[in-house]
Protein backbone atom coordinates (compact mmCIF):
# COMPACT_ATOMS: atom_id res chain seq x y z
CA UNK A 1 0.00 0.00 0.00
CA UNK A 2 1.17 3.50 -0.60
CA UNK A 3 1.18 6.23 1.45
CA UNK A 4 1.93 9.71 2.32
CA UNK A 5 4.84 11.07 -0.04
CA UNK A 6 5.40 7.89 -2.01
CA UNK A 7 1.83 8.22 -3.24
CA UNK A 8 3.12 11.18 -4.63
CA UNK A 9 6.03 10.12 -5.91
CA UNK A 10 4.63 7.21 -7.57
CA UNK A 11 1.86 9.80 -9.45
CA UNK A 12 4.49 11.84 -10.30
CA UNK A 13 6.21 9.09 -11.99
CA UNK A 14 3.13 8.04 -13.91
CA UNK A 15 2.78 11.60 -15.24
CA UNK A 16 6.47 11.43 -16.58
CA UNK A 17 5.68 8.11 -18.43
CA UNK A 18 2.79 9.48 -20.32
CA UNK A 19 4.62 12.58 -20.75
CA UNK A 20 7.23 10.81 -22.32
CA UNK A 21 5.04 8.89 -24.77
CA UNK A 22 3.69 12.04 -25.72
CA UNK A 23 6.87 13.28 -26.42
CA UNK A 24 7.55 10.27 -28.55
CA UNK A 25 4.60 10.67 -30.69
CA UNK A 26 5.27 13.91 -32.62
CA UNK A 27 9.23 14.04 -32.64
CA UNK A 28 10.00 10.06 -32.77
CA UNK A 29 13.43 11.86 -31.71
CA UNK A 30 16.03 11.62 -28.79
CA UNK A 31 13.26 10.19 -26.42
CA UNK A 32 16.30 9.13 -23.68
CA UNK A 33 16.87 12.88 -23.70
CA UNK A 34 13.63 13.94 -23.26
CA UNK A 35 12.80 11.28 -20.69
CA UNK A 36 15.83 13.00 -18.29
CA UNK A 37 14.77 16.36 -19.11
CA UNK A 38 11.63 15.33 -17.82
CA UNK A 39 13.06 13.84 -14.60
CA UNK A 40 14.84 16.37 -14.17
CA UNK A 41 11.96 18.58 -13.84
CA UNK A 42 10.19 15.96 -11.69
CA UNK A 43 13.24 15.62 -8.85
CA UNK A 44 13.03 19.84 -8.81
CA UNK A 45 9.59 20.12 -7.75
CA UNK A 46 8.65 20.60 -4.32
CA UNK A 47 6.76 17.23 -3.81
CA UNK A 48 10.05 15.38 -4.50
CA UNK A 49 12.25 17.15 -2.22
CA UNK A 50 11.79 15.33 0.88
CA UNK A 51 11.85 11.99 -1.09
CA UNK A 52 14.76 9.71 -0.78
CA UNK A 53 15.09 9.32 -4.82
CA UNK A 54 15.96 13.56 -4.54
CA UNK A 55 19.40 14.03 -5.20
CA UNK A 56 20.91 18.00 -5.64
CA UNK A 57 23.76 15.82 -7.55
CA UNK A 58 21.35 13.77 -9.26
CA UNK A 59 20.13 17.01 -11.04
CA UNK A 60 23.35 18.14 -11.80
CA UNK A 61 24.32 15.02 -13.41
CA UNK A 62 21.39 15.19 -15.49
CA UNK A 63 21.82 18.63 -16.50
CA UNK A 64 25.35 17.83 -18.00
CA UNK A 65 24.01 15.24 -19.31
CA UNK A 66 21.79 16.93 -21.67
CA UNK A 67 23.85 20.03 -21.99
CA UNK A 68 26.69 17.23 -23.10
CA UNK A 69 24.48 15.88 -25.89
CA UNK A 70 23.17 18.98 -27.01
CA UNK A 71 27.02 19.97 -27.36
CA UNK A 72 28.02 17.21 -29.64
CA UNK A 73 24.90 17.33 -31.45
CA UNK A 74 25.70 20.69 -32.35
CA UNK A 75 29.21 20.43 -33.06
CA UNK A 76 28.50 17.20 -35.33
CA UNK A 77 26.48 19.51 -37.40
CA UNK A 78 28.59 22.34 -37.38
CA UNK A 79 31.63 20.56 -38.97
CA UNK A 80 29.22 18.76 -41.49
CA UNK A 81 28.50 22.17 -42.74
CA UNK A 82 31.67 24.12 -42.69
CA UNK A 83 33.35 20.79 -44.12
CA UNK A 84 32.68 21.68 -47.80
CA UNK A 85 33.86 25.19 -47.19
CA UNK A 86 37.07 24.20 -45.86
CA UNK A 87 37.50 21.84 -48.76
CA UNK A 88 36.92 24.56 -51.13
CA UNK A 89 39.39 26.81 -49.31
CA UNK A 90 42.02 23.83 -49.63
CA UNK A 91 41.14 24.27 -53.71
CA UNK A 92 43.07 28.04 -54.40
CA UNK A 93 45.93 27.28 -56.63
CA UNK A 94 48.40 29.70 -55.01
CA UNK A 95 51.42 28.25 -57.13
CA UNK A 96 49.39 27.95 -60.29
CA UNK A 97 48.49 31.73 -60.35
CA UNK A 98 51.98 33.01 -59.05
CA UNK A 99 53.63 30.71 -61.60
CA UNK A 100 50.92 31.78 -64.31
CA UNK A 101 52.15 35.61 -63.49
CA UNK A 102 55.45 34.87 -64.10
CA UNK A 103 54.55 33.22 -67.35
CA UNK A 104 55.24 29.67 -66.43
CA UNK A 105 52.80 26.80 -66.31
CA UNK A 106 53.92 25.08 -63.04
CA UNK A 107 52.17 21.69 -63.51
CA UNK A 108 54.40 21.25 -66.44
CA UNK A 109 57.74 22.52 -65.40
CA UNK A 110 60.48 21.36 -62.49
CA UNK A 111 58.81 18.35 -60.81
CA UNK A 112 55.45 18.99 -62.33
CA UNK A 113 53.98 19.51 -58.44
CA UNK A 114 52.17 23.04 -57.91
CA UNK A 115 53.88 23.49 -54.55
CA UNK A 116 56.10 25.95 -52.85
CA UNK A 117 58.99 23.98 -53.33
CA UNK A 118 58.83 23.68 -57.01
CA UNK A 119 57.81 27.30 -57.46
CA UNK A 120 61.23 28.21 -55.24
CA UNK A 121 63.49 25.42 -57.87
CA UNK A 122 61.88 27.38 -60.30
CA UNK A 123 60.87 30.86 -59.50
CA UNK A 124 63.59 31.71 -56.56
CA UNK A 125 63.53 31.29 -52.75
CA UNK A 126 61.41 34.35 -52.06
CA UNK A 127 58.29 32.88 -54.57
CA UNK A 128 58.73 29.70 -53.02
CA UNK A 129 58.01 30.92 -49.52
CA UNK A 130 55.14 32.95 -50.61
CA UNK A 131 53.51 30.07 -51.99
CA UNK A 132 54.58 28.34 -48.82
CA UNK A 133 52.77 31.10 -46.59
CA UNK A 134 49.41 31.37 -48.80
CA UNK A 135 49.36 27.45 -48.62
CA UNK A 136 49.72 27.16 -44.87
CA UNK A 137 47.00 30.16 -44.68
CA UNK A 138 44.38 28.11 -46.14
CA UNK A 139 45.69 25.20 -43.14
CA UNK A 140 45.30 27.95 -40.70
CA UNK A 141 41.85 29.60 -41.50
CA UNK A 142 40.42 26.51 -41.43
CA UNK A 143 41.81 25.81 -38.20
CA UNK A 144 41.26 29.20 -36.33
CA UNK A 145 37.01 28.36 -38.00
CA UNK A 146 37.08 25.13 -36.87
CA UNK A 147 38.66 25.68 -33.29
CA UNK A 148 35.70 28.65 -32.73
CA UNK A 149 33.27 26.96 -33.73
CA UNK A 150 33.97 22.70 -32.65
CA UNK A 151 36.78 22.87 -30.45
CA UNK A 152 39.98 20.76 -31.51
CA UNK A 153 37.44 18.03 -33.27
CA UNK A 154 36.35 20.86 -35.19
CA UNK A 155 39.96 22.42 -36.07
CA UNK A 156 40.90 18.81 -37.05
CA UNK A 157 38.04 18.38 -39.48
CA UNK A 158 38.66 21.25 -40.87
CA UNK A 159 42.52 20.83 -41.14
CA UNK A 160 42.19 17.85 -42.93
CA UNK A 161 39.49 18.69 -45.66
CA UNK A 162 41.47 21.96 -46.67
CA UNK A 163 44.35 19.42 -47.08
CA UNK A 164 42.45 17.40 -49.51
CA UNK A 165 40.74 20.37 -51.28
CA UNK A 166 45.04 21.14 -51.32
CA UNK A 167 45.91 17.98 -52.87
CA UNK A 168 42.46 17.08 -55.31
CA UNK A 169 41.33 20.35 -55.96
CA UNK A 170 38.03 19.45 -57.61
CA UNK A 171 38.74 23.00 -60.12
CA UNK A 172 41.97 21.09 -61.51
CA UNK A 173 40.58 17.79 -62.33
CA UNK A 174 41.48 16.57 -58.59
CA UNK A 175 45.11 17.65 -59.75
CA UNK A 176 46.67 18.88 -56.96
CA UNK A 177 49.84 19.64 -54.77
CA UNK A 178 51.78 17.30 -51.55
CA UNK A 179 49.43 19.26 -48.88
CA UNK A 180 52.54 19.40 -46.83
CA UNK A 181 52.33 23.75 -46.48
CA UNK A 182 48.76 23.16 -46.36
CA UNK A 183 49.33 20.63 -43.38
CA UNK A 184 52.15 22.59 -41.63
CA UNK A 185 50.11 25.98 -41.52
CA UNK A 186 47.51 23.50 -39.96
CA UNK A 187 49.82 22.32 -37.10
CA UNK A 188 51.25 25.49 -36.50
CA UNK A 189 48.34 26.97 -35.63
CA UNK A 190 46.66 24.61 -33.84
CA UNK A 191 49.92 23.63 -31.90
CA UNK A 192 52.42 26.24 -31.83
CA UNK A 193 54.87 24.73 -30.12
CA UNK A 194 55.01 21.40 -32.04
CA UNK A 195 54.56 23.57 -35.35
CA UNK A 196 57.65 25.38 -34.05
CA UNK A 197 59.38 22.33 -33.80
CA UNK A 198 58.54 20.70 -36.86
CA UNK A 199 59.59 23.43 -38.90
CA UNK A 200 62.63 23.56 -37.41
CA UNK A 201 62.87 19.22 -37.80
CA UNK A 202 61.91 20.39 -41.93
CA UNK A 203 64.84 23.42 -42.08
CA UNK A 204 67.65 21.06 -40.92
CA UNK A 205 66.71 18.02 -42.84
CA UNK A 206 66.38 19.97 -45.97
CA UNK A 207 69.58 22.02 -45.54
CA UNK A 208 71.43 18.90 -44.97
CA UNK A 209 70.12 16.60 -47.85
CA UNK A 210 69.35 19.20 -50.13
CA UNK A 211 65.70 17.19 -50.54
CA UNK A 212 62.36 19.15 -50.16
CA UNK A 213 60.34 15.54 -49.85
CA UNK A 214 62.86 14.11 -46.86
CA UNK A 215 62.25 17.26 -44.58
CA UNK A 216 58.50 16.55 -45.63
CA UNK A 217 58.91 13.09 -44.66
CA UNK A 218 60.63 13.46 -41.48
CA UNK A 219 57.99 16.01 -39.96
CA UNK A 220 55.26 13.49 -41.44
CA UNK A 221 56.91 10.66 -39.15
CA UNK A 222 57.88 13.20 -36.06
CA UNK A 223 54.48 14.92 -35.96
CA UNK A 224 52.33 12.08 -34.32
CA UNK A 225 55.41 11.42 -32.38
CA UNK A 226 55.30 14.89 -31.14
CA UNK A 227 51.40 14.67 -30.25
CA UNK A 228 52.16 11.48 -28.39
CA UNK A 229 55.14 12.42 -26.20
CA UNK A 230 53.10 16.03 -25.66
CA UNK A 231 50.29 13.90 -24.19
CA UNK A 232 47.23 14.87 -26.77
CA UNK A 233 44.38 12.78 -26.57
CA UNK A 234 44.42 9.35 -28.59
CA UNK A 235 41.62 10.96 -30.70
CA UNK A 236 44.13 13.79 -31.92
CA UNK A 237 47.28 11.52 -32.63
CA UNK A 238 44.92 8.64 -34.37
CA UNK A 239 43.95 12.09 -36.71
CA UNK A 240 47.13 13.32 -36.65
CA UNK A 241 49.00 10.06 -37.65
CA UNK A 242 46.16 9.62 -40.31
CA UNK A 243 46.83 12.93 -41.94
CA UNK A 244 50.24 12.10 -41.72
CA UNK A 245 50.34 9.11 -43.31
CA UNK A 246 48.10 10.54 -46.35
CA UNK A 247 51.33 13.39 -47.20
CA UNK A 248 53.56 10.01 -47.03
CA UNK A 249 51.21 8.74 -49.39
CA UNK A 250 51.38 11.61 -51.66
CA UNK A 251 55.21 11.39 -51.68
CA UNK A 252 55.54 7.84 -53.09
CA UNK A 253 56.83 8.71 -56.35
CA UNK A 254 59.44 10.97 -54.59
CA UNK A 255 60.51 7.92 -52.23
CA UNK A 256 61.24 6.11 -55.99
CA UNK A 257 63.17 8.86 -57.56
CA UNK A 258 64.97 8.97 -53.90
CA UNK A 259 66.21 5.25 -53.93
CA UNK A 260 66.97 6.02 -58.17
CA UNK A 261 68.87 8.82 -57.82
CA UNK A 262 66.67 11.14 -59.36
CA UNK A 263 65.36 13.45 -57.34
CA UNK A 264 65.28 16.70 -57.49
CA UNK A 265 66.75 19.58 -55.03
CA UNK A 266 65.94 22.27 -53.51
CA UNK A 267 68.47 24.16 -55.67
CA UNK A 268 67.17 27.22 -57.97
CA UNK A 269 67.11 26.01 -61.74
CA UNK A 270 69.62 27.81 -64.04
């Protein structure tokens, strides 16, 4: 038999259940999150809060716990959106258009790659590391959008489609460059320090070996190895190592003309 409180307690629970199915009815959506909103309102009210099941903590759990899912709901679709926009931002051929003004078709000439390291064999040092810059811009836009508006999931995201709008730029036939600048203005701005470091790992390794592709492949290798020993979360080195791995990809043919003989160096073209 029930008495006293408990009979209102139990009523009270009876009106969330049929509150809940009412809530089912016209959304079909998120009814767990609507069934602790609902108890959440229940364990506020007055009847409840002499009742053993009322909890101050309780309703702070459940508070964060909606709040949380609201969060990543929101963030979910935020990326989804700004996605495309970062991809498209990845696209603008920075080498093709200062090559073009210097009357030289860069997909054709040097290497054949529309990157700053081709434009600086061809073009000079100082072109080079313009290209270099407006490359790593388009990495760090879509970081500083991504970060404001998702948090590091969001600069991530964002990072990584601007490096494959970089490398298969849908407005050149998916023709595109090694996305390392792209890449590098990413990490730099969403890690300073490690960006710092990395470019400093790409300097020396290029210097010595005279090879644009092995200081690209030693900060592809020492970049997840940075995130590790720095202690990021798995989540950031897993993306990290992935993005990573996808420049190491894109410098295959460079590893062949490596073990041939044939490749090229950094060295200004007479």
């Amino acid at each position: 038999m029930v008495e006293g409180s408990d009979r209102g307690f139990v009523a009270r629970l009876t009106d969330v259940a049929a509150a809940d199915r009412a809530i089912r009815r016209p959304s079909g959506l998120w009814p767990g999150r609507n069934l602790r909103k609902l108890h959440l309102t229940t364990f506020q009210s007055d009847g409840f809060r002499g009742h053993p099941g009322y909890s101050p903590d309780r309703i702070r759990i459940s508070r964060e716990r909606t709040n949380n899912d609201v969060t990543v709901e929101t963030n979910v679709i935020t990326i989804i959106v700004l996605v495309p926009f970062a991809y498209l931002l990845g696209t603008f051929p920075s080498a093709v258009l200062i090559a073009r003004s210097r009357g030289i078709d860069i997909t054709t000439c040097g290497s054949g790659n529309p990157g700053a390291s081709n434009v600086g064999r061809l073009l000079g040092r100082k072109l080079g590391v313009l290209v270099f810059v407006l490359d790593g811009l388009k990495g760090a836009v879509a970081v500083a959008v991504g970060y404001t508006m998702s948090g590091h999931a969001g600069a991530l995201a964002l990072a990584c489609a601007a490096v494959v709008g970089h490398v298969f730029p849908v407005t050149r036939g998916f023709k595109g460059g090694k996305g390392v600048a792209t890449a590098g203005g990413s990490v730099i701005a969403l890690y300073p320090v490690i960006g710092a470091a990395m470019t400093a790992l790409w300097l020396i390794t290029a210097k010595l070996t005279k090879k644009a592709s092995l200081g690209s492949l030693a900060i592809a290798i020492g970049f997840p190895i940075a995130q590790a020993v720095s202690g990021r979360p798995w989540g950031e080195i897993v993306t990290g190592a992935a993005l990573c791995a996808f420049v190491i990809w894109r410098h295959l043919p460079n590893l062949k003309r490596l073990v041939q003989g044939d490749e090229l160096s950094l060295k200004k073209n007479p």
